[in-house]
PDB file of N, CA and C in Angstrom:
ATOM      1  N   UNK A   1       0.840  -1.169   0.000  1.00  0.00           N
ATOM      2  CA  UNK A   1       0.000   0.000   0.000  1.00  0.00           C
ATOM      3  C   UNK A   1       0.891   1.241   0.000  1.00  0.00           C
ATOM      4  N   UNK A   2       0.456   2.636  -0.611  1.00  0.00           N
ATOM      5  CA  UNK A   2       1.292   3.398  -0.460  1.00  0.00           C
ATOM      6  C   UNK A   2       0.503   4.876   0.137  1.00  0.00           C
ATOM      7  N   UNK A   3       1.379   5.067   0.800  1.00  0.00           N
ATOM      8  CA  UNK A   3       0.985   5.951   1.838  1.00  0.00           C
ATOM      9  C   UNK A   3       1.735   7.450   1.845  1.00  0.00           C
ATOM     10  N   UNK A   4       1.254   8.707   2.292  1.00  0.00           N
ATOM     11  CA  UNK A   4       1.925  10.027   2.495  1.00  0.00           C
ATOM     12  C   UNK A   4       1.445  10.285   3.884  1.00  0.00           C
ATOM     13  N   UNK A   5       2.727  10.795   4.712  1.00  0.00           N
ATOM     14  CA  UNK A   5       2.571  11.051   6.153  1.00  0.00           C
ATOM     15  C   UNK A   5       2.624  12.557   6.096  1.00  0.00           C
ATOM     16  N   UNK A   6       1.644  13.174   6.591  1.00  0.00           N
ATOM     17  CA  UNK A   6       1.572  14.599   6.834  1.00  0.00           C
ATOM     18  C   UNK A   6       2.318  15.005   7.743  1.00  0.00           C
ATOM     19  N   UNK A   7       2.686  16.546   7.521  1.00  0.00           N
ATOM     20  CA  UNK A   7       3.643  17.142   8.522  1.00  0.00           C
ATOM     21  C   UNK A   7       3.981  16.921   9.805  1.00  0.00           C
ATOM     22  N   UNK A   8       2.390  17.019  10.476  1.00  0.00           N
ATOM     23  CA  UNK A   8       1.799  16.438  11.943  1.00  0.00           C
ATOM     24  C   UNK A   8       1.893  15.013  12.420  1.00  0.00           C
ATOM     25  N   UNK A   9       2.117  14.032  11.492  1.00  0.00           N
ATOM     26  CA  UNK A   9       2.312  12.787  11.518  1.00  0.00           C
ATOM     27  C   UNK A   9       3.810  12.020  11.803  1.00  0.00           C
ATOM     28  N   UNK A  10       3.870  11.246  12.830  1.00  0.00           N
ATOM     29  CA  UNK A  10       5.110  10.727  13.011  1.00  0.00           C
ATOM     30  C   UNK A  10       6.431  10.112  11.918  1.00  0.00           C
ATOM     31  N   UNK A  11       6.992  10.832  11.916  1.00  0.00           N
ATOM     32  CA  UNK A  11       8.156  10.269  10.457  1.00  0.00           C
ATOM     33  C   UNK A  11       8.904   8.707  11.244  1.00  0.00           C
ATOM     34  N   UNK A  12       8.878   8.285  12.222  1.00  0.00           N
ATOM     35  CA  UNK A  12       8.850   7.123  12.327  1.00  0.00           C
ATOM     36  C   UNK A  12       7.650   6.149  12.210  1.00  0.00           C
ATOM     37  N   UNK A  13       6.503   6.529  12.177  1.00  0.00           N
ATOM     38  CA  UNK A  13       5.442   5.922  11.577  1.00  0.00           C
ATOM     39  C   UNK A  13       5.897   5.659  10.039  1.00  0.00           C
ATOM     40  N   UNK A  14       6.663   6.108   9.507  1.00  0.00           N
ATOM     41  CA  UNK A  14       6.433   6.438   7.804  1.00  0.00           C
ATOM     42  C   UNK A  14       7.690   5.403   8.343  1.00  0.00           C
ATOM     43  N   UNK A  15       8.568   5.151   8.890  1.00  0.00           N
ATOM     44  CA  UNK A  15       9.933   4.499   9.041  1.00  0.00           C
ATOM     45  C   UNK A  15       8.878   2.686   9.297  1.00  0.00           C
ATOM     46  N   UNK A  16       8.386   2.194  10.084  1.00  0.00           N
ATOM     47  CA  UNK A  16       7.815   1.388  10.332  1.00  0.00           C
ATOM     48  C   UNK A  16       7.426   1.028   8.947  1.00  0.00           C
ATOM     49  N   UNK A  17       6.341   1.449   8.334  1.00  0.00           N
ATOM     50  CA  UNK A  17       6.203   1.064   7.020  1.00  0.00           C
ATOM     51  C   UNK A  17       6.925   0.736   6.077  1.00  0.00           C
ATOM     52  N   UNK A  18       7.833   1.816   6.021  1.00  0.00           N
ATOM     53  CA  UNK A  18       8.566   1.289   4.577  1.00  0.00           C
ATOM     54  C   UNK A  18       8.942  -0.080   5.203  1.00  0.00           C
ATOM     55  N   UNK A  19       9.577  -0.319   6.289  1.00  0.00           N
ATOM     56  CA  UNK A  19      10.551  -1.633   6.660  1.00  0.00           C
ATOM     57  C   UNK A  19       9.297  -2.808   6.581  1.00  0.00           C
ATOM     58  N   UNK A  20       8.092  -2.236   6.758  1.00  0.00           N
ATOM     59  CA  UNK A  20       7.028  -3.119   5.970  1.00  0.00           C
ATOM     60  C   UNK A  20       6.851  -3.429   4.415  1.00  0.00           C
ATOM     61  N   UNK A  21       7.717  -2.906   3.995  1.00  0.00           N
ATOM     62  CA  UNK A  21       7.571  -3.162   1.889  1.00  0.00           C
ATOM     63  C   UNK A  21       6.787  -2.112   2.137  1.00  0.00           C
ATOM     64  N   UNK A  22       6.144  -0.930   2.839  1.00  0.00           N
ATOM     65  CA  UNK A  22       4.998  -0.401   1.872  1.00  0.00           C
ATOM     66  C   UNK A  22       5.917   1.372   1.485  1.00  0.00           C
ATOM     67  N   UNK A  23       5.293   1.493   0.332  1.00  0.00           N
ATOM     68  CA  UNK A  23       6.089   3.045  -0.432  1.00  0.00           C
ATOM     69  C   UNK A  23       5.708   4.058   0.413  1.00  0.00           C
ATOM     70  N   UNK A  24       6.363   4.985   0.801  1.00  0.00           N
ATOM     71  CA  UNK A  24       5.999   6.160   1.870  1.00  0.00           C
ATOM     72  C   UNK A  24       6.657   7.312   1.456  1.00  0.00           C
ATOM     73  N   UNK A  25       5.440   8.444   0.965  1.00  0.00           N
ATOM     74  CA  UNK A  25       6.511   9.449   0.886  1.00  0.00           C
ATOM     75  C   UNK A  25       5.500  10.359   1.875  1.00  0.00           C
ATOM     76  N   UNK A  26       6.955  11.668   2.270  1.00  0.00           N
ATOM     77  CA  UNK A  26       6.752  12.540   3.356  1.00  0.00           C
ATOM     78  C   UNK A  26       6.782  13.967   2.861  1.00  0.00           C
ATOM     79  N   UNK A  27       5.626  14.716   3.383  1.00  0.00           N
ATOM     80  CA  UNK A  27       5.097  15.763   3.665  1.00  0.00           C
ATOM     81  C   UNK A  27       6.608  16.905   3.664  1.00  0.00           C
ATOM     82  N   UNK A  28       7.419  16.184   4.900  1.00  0.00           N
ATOM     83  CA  UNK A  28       8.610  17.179   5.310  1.00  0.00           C
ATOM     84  C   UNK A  28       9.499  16.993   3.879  1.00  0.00           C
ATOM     85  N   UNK A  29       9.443  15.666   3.525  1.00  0.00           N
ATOM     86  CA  UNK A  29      10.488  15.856   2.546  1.00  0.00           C
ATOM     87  C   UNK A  29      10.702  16.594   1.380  1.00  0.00           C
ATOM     88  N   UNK A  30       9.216  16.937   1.104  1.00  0.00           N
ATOM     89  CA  UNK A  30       8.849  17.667  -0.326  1.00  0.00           C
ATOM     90  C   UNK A  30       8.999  19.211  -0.356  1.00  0.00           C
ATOM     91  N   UNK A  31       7.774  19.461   0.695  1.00  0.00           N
ATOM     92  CA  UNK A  31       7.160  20.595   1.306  1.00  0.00           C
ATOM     93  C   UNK A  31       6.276  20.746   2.654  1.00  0.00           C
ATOM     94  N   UNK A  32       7.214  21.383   3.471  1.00  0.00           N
ATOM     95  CA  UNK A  32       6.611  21.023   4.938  1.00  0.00           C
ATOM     96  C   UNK A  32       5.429  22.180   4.865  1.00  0.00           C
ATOM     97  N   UNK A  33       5.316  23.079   3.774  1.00  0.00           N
ATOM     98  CA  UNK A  33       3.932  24.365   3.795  1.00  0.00           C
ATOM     99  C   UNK A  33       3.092  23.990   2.876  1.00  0.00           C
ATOM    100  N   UNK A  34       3.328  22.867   1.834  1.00  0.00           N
ATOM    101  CA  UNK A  34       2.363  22.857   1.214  1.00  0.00           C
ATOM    102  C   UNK A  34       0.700  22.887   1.853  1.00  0.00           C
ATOM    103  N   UNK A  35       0.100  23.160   0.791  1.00  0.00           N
ATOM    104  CA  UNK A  35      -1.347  23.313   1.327  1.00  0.00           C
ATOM    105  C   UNK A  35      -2.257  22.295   1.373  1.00  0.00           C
ATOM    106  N   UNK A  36      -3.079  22.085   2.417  1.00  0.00           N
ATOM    107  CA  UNK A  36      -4.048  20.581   2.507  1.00  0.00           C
ATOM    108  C   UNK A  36      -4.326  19.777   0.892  1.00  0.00           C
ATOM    109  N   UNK A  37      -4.879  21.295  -0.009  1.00  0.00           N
ATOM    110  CA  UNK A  37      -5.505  20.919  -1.256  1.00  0.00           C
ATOM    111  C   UNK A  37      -4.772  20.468  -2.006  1.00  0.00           C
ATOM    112  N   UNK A  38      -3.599  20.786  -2.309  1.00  0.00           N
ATOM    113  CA  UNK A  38      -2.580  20.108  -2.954  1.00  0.00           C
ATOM    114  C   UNK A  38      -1.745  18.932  -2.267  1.00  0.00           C
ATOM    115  N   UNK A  39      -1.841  18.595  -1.343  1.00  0.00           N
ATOM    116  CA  UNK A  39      -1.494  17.258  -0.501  1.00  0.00           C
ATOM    117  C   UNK A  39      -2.710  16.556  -1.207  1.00  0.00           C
ATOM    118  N   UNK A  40      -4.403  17.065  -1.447  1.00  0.00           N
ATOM    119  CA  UNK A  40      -5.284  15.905  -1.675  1.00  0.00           C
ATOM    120  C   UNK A  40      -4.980  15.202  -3.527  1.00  0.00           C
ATOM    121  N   UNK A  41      -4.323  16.698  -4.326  1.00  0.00           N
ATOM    122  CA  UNK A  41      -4.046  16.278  -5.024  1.00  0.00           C
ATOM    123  C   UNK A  41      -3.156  15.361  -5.681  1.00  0.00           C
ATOM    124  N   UNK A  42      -1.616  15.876  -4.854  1.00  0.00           N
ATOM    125  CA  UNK A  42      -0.958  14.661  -4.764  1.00  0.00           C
ATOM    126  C   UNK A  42      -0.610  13.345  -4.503  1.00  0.00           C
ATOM    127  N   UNK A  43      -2.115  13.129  -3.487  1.00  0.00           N
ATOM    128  CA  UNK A  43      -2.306  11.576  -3.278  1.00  0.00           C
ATOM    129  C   UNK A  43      -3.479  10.987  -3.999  1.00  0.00           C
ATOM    130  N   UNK A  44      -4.199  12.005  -4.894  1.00  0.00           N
ATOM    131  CA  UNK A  44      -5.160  11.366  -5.742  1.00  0.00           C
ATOM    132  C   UNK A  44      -4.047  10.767  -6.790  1.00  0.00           C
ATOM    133  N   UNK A  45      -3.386  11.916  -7.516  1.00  0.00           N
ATOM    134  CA  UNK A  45      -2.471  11.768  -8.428  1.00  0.00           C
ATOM    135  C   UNK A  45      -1.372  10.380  -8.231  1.00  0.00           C
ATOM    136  N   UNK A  46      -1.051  10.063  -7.254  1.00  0.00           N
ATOM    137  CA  UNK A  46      -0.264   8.894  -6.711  1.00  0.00           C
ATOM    138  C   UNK A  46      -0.865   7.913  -6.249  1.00  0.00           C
ATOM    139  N   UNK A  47      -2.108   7.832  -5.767  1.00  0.00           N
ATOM    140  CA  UNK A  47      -3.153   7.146  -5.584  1.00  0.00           C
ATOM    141  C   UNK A  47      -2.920   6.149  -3.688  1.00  0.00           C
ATOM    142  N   UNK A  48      -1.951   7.575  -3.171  1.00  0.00           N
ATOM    143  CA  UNK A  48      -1.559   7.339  -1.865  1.00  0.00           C
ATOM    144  C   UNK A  48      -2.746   7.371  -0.667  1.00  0.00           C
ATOM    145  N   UNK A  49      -2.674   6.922   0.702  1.00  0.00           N
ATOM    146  CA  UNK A  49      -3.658   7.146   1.770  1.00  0.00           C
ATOM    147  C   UNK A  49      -2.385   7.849   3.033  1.00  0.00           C
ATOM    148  N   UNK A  50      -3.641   9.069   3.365  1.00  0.00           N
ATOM    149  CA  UNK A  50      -2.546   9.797   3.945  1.00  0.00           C
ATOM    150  C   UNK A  50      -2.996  10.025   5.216  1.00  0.00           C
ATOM    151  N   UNK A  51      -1.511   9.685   6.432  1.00  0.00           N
ATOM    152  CA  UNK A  51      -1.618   9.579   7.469  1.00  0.00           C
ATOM    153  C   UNK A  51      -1.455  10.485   7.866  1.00  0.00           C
ATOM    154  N   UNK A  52      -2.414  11.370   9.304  1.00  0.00           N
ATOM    155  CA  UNK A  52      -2.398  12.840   9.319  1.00  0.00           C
ATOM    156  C   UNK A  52      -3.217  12.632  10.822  1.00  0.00           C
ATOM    157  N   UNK A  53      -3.066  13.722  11.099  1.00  0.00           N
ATOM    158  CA  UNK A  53      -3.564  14.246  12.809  1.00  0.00           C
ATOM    159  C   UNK A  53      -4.281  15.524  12.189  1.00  0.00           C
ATOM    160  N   UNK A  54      -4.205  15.982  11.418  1.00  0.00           N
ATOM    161  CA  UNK A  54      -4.985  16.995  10.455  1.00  0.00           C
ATOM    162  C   UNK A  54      -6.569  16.989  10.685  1.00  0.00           C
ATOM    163  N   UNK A  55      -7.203  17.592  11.169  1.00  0.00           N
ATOM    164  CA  UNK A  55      -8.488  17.805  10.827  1.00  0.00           C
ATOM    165  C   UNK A  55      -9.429  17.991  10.036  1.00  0.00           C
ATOM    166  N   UNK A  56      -8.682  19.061   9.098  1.00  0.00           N
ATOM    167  CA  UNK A  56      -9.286  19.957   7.794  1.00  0.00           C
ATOM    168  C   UNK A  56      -9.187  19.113   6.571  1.00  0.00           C
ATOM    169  N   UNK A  57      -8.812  17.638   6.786  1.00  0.00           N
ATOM    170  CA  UNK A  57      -9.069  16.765   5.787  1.00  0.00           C
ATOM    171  C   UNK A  57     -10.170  16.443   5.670  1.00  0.00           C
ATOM    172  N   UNK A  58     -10.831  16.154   6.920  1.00  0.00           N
ATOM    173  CA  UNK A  58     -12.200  15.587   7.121  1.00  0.00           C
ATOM    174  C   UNK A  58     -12.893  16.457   6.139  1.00  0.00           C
ATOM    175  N   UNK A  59     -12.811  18.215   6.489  1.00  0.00           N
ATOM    176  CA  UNK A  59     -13.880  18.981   6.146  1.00  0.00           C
ATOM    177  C   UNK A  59     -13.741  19.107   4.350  1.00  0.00           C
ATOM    178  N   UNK A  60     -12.594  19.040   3.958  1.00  0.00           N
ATOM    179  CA  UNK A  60     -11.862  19.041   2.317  1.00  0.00           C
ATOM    180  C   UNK A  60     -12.803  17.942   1.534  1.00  0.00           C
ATOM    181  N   UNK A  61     -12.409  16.420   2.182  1.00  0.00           N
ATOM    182  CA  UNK A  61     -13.220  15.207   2.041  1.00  0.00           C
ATOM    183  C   UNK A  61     -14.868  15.562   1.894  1.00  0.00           C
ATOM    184  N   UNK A  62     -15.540  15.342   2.785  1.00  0.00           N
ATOM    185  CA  UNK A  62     -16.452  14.964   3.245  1.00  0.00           C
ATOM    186  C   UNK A  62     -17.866  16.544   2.814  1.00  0.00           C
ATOM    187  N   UNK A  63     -16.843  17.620   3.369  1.00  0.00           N
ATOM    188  CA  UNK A  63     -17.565  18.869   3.282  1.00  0.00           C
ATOM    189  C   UNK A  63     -17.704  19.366   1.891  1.00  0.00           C
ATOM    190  N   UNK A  64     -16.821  19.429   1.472  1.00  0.00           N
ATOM    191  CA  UNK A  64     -16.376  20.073  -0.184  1.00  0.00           C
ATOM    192  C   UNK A  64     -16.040  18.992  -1.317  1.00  0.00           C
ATOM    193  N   UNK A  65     -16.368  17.227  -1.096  1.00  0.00           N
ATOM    194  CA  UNK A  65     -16.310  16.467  -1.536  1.00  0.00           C
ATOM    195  C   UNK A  65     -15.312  16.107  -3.023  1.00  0.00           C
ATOM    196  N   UNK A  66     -13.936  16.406  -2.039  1.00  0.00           N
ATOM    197  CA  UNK A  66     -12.703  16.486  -2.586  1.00  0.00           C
ATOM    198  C   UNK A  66     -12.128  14.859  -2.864  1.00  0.00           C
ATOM    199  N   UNK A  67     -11.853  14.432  -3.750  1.00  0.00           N
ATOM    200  CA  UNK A  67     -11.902  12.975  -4.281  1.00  0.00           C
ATOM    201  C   UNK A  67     -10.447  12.972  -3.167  1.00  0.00           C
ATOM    202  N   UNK A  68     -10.293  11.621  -3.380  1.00  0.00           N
ATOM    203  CA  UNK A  68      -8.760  10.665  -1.705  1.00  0.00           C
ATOM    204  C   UNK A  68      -8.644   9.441  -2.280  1.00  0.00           C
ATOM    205  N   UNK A  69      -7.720   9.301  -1.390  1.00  0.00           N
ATOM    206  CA  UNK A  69      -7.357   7.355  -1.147  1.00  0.00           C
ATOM    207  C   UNK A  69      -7.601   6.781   0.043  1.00  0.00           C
ATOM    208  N   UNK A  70      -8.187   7.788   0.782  1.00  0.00           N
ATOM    209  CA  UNK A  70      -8.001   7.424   1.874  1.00  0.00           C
ATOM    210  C   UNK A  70      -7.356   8.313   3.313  1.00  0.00           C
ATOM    211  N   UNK A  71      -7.601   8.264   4.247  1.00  0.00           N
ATOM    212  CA  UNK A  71      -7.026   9.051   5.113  1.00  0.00           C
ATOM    213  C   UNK A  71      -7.126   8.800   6.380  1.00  0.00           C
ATOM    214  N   UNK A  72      -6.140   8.245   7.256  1.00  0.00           N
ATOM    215  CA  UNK A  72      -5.959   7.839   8.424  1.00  0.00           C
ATOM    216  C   UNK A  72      -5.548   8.514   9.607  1.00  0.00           C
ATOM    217  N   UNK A  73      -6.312   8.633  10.527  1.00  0.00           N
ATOM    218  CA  UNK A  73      -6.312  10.157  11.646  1.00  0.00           C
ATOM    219  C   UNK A  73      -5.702   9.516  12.876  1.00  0.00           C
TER     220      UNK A  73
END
């Protein structure tokens, strides 16, 4: 499975995984300011599920019915 760990999200969480086979890319590594909306795009576009303590995903998702892979709080 492949996954993106948000800023707020443990980068040893993202360490656990990979040593699981699964692909992980990070928030810090790219752009630690990017913006929620373009995080949703980049994991539509990659077809990633993104691990986050983030709130304003919910409302992006659910409120403004912003297409995902998924998103784990």
């Amino acid at each position: 499975m492949d996954f993106l760990i948000d800023v707020n999200a443990s980068r040893n969480l993202g360490n656990v995984l990979i040593s699981q086979g699964h692909d992980v890319a990070l928030v810090t590594d790219i752009d630690p300011e990017i913006s929620d909306e373009n995080i949703l795009q980049w994991v539509v576009r990659e077809k990633r599920v993104i691990i986050t303590t983030d709130k304003d995903f919910e409302q992006l998702i659910w409120q403004k019915n912003k297409k995902h892979f998924g998103v784990l709080r």
